[in-house]
N, C-alpha and C. Protein backbone atom coordinates (compact mmCIF):
# COMPACT_ATOMS: atom_id res chain seq x y z
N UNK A 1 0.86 -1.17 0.00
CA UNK A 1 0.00 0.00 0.00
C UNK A 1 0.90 1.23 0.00
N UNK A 2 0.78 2.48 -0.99
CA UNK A 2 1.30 3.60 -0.81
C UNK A 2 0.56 4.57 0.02
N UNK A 3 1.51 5.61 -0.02
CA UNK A 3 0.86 6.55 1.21
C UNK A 3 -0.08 7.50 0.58
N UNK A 4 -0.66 7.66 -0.38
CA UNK A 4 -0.83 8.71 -1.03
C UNK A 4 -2.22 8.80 -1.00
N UNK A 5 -3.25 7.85 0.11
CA UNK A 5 -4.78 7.90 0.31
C UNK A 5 -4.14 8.01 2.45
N UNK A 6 -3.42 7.78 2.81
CA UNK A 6 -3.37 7.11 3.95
C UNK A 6 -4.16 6.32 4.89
N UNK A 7 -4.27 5.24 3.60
CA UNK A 7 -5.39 4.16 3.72
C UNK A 7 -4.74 2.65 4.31
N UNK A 8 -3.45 2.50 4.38
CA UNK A 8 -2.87 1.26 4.72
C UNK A 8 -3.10 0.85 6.17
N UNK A 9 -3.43 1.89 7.31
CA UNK A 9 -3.30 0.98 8.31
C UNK A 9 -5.04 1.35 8.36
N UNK A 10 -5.79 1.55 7.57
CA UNK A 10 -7.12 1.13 8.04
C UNK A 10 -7.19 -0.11 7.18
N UNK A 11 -6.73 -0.12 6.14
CA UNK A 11 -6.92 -1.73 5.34
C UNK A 11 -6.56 -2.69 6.44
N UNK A 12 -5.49 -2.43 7.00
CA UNK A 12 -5.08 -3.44 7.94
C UNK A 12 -6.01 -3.95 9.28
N UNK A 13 -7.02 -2.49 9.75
CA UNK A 13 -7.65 -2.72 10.63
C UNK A 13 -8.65 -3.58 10.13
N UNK A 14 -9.61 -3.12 8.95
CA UNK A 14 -10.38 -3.67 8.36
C UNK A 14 -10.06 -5.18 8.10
N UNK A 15 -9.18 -5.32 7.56
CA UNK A 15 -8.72 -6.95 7.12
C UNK A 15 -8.81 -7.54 8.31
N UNK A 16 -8.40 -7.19 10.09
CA UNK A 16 -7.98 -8.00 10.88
C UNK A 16 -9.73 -8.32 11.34
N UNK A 17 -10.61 -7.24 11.30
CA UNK A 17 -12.15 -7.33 11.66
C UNK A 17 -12.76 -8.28 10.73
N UNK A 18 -12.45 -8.40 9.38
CA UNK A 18 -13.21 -9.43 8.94
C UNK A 18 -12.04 -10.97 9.29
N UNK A 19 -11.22 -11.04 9.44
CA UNK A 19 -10.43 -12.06 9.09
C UNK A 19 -10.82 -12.46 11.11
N UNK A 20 -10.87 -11.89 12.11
CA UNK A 20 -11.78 -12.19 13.19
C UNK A 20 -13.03 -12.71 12.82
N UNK A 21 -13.39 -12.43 12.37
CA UNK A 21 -15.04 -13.26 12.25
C UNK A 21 -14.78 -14.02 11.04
N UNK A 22 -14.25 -14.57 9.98
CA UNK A 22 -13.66 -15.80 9.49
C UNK A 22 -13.46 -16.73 10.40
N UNK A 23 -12.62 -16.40 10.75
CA UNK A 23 -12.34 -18.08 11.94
C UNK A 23 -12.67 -17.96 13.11
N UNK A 24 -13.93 -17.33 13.17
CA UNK A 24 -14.60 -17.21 14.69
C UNK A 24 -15.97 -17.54 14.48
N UNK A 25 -16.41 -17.78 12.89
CA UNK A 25 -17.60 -17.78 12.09
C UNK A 25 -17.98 -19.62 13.01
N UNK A 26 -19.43 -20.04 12.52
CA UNK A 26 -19.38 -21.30 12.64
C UNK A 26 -19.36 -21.96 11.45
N UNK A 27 -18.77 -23.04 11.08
CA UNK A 27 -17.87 -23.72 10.22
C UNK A 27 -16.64 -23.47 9.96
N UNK A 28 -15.70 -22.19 10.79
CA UNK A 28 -14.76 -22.76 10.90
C UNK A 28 -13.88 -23.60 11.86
N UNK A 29 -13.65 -24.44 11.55
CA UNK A 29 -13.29 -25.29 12.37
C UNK A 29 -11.40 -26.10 11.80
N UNK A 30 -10.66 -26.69 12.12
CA UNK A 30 -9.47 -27.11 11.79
C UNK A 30 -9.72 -27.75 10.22
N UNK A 31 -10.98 -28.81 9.99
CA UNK A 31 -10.82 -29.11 8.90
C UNK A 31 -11.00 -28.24 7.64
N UNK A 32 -11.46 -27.10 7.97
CA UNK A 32 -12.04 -25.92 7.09
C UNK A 32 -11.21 -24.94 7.24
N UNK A 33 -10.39 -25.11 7.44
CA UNK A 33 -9.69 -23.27 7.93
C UNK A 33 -8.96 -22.65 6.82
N UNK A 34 -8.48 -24.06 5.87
CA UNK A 34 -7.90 -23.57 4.64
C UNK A 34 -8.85 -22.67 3.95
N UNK A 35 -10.37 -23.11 3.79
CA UNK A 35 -11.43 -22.62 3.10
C UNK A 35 -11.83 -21.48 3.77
N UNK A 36 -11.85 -21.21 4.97
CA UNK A 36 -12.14 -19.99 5.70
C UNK A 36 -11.44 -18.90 5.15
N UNK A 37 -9.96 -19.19 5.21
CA UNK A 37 -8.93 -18.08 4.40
C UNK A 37 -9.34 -18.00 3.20
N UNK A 38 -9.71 -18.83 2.43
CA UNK A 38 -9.96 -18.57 1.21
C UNK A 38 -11.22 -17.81 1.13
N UNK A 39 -12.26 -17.56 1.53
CA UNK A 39 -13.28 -16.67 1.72
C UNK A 39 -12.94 -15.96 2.14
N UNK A 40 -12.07 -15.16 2.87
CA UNK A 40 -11.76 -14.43 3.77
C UNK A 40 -10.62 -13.52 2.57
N UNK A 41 -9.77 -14.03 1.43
CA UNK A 41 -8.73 -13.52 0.90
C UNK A 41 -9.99 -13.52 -0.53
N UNK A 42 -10.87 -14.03 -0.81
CA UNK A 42 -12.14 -13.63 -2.04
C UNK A 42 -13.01 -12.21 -1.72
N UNK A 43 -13.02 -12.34 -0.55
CA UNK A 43 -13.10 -10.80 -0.43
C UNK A 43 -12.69 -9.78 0.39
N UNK A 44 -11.77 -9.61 0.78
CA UNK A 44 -11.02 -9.06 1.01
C UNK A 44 -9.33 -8.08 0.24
N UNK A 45 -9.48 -9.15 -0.45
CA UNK A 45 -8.41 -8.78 -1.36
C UNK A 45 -8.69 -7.90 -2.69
N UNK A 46 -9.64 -7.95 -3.49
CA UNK A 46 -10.41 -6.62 -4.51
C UNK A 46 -10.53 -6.20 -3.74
N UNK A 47 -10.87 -5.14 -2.80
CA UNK A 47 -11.14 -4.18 -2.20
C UNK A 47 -9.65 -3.37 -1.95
N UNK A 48 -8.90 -4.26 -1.46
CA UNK A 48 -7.60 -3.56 -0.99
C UNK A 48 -6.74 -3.45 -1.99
N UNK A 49 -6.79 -4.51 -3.23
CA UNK A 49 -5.95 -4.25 -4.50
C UNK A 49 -6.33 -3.12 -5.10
N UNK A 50 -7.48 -3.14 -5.26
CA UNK A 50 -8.28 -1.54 -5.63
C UNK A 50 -7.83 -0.65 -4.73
N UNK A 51 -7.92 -0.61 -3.80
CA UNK A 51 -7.51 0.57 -2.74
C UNK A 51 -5.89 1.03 -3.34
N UNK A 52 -5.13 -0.03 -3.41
CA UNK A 52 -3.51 0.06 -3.37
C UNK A 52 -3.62 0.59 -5.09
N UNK A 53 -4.28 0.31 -6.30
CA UNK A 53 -4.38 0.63 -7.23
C UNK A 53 -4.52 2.75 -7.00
N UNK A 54 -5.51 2.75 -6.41
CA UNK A 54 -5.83 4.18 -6.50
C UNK A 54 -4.72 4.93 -5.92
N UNK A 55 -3.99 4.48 -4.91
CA UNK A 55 -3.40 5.14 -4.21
C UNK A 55 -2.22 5.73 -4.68
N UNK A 56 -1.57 4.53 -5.51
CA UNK A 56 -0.31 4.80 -6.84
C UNK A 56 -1.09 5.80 -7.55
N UNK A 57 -2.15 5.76 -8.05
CA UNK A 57 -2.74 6.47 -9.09
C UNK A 57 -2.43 8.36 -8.75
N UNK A 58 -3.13 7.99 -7.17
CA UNK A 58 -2.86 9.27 -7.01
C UNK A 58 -1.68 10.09 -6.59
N UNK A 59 -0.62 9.32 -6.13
CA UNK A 59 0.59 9.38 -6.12
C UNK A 59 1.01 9.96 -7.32
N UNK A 60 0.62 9.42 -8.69
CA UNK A 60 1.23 9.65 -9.58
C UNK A 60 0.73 11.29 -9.96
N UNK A 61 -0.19 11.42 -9.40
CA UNK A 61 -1.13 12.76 -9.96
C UNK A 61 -0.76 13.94 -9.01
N UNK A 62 -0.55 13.18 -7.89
CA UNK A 62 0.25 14.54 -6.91
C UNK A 62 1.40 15.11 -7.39
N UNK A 63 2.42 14.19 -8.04
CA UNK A 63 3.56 14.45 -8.49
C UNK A 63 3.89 15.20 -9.64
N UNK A 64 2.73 15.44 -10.09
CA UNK A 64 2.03 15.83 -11.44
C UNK A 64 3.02 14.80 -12.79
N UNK A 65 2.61 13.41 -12.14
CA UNK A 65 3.12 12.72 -13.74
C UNK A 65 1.97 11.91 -14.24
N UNK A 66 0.48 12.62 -13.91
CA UNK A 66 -0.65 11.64 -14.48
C UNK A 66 -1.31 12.89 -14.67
N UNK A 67 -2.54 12.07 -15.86
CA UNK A 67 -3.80 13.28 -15.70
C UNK A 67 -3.32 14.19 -16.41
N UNK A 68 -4.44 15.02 -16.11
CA UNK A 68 -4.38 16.50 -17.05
C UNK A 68 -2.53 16.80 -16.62
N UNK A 69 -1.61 16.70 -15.92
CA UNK A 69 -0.72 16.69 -15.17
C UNK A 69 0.53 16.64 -16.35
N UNK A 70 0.12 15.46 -16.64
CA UNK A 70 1.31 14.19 -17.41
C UNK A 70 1.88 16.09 -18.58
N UNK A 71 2.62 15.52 -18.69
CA UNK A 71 4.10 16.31 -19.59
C UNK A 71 4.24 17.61 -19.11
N UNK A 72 4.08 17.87 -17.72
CA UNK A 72 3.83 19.17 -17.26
C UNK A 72 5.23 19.26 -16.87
N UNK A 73 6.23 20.41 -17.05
CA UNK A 73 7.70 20.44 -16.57
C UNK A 73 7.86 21.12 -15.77
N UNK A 74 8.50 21.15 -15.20
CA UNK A 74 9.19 21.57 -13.58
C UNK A 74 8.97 22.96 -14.02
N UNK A 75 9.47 23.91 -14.79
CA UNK A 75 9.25 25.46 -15.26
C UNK A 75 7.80 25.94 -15.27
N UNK A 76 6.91 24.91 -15.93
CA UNK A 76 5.62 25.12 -15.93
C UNK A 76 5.06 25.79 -14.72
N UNK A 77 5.17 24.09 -13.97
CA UNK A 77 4.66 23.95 -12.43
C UNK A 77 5.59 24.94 -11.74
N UNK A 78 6.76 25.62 -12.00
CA UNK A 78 7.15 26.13 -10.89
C UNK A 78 6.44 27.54 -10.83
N UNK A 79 6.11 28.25 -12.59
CA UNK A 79 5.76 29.51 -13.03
C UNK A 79 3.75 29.47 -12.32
N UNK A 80 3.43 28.41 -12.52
CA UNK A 80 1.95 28.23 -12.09
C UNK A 80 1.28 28.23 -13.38
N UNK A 81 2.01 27.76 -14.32
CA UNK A 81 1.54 28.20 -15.60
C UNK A 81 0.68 27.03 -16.23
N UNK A 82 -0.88 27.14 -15.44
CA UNK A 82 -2.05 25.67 -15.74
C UNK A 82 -3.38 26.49 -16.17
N UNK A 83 -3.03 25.93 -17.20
CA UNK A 83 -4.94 26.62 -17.76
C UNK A 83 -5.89 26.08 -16.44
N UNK A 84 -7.13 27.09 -16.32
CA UNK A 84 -8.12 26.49 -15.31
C UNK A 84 -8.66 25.23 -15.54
N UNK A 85 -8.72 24.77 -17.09
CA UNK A 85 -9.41 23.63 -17.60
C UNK A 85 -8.34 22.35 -16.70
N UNK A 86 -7.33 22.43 -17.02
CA UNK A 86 -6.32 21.21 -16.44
C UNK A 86 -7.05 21.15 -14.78
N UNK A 87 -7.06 22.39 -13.71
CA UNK A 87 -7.08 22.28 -12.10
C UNK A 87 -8.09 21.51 -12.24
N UNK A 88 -9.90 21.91 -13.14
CA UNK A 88 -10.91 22.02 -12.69
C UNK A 88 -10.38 20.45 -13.17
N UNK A 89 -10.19 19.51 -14.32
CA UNK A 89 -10.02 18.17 -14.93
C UNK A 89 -9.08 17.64 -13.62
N UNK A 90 -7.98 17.89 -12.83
CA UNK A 90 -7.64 17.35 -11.59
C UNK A 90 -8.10 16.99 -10.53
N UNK A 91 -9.00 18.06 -10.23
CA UNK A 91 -9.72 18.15 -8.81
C UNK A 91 -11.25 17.09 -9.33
N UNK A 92 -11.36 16.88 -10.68
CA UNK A 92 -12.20 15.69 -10.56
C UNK A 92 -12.22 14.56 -10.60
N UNK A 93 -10.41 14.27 -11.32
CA UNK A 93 -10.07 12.93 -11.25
C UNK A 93 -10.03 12.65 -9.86
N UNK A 94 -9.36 13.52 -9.24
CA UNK A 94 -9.05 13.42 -7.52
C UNK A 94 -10.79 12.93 -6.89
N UNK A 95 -11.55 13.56 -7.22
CA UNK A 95 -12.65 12.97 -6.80
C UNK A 95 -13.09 11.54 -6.93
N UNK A 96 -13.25 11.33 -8.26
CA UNK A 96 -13.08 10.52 -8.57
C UNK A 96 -12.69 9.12 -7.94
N UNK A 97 -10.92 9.83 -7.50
CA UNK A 97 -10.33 8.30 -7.10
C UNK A 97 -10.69 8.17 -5.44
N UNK A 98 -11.54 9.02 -5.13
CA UNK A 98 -11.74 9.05 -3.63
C UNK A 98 -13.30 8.03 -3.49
N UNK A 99 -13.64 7.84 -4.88
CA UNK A 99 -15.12 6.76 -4.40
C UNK A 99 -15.02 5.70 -3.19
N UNK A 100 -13.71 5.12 -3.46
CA UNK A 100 -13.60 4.13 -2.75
C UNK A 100 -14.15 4.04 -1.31
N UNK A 101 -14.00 5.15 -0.90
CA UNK A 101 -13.63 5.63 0.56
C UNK A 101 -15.69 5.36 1.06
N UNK A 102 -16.63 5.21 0.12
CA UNK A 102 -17.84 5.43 0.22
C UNK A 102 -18.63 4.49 -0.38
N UNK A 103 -18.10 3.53 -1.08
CA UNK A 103 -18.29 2.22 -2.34
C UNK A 103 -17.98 0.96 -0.74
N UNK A 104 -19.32 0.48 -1.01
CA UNK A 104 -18.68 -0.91 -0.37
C UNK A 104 -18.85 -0.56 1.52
N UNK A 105 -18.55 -1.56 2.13
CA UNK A 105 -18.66 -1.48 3.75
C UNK A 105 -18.13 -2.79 4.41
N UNK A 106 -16.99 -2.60 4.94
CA UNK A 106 -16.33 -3.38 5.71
C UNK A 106 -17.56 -4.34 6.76
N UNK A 107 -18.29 -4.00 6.89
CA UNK A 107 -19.34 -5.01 7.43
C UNK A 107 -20.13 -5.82 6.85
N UNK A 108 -20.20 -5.48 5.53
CA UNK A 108 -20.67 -6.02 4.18
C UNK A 108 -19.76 -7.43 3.87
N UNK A 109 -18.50 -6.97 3.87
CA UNK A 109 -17.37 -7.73 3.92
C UNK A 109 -17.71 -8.85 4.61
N UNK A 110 -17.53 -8.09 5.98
CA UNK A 110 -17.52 -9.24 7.14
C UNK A 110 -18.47 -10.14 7.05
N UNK A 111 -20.17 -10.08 6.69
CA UNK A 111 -21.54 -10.46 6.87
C UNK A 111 -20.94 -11.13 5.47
N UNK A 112 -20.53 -11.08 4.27
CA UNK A 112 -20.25 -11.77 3.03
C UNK A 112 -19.36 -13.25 3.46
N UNK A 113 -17.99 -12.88 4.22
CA UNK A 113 -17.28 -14.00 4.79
C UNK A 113 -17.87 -15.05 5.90
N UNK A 114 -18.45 -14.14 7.02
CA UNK A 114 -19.22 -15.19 7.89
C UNK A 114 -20.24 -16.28 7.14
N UNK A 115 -21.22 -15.62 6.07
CA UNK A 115 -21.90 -16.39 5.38
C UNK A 115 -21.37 -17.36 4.80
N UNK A 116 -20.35 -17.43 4.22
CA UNK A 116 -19.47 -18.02 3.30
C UNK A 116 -19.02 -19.41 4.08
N UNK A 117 -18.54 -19.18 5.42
CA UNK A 117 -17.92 -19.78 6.39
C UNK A 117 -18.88 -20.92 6.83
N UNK A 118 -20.00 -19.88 7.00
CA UNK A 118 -20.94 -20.62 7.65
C UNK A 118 -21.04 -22.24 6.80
N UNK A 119 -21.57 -21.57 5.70
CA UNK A 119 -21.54 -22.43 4.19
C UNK A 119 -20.64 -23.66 4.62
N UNK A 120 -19.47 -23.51 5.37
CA UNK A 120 -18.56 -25.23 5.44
C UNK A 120 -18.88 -25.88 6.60
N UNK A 121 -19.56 -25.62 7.19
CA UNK A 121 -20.30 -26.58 7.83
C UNK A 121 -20.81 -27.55 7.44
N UNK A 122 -21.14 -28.00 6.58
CA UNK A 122 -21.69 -29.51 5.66
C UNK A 122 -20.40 -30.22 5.01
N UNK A 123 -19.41 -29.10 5.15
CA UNK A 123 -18.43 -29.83 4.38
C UNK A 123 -17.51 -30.88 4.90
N UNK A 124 -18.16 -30.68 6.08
CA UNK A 124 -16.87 -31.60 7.61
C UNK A 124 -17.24 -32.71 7.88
C-alpha cells in the first residue's frame, strides 16, 4: 500500500475485523480453515488491491506525472503556468479516485465472509 490515500493501516484494521469473524464464524473449524482463508482472501483482497491501485494512481497525480498533469515540466509547475481547464479536470479525477472511501462497507465484507464460512459446515 502507498501513502498517497493514507489508507494502509485502516486496510489493515479492516482486514484484521473481517479475518476475526472468518475463523470465529461457525464452520470454521481445523478441517475448514484452509477454506475460511480462502473466503476471507475472495473478499477481502479486490477491495484492498483496488484501494492500493488508486493510491499509486494518485501518487502519480500529486507528483504531477498523471492526468491533465502528465508532460507538465518543472518550469511550468514552478511559473503556475495551468490553464483552469487542467485544475478544474484534476480536482475531478481526484474525486473521482476518492469513491472508494464510500463504495462498499467493511461489514458487508464481514456479513459476506461469515456467510461463506458458515456455508462449510456440511463440508466436515
Amino acid at each position: 500500500m502507498t501513502t498517497h490515500f493514507g489508507a494502509g493501516a485502516g486496510q489493515a484494521i479492516e482486514d484484521g475485523f473481517v479475518l476475526a469473524a472468518a475463523l470465529g464464524a461457525p464452520g470454521a473449524v481445523r478441517k475448514t480453515l484452509l477454506a475460511a482463508l480462502r473466503a476471507y482472501d475472495a473478499v477481502r483482497c479486490p477491495r484492498a488491491q483496488a484501494v492500493q491501485r488508486r493510491s499509486r494512481a494518485n501518487g502519480e497525480l500529486s507528483h504531477l506525472r498523471a492526468g491533465a498533469w502528465a508532460g507538465v515540466g518543472a518550469e511550468t509547475s514552478a511559473a503556475g503556468g495551468f490553464a483552469r481547464a487542467q485544475l478544474v479536470e484534476v480536482g475531478e479525477e481526484i474525486a473521482r479516485m476518492m469513491d472508494w472511501a464510500v463504495d462498499g462497507s467493511v461489514v458487508e465484507d464481514r456479513e459476506r465472509v461469515v456467510e461463506m464460512v458458515r456455508g462449510l459446515v456440511g463440508s466436515v
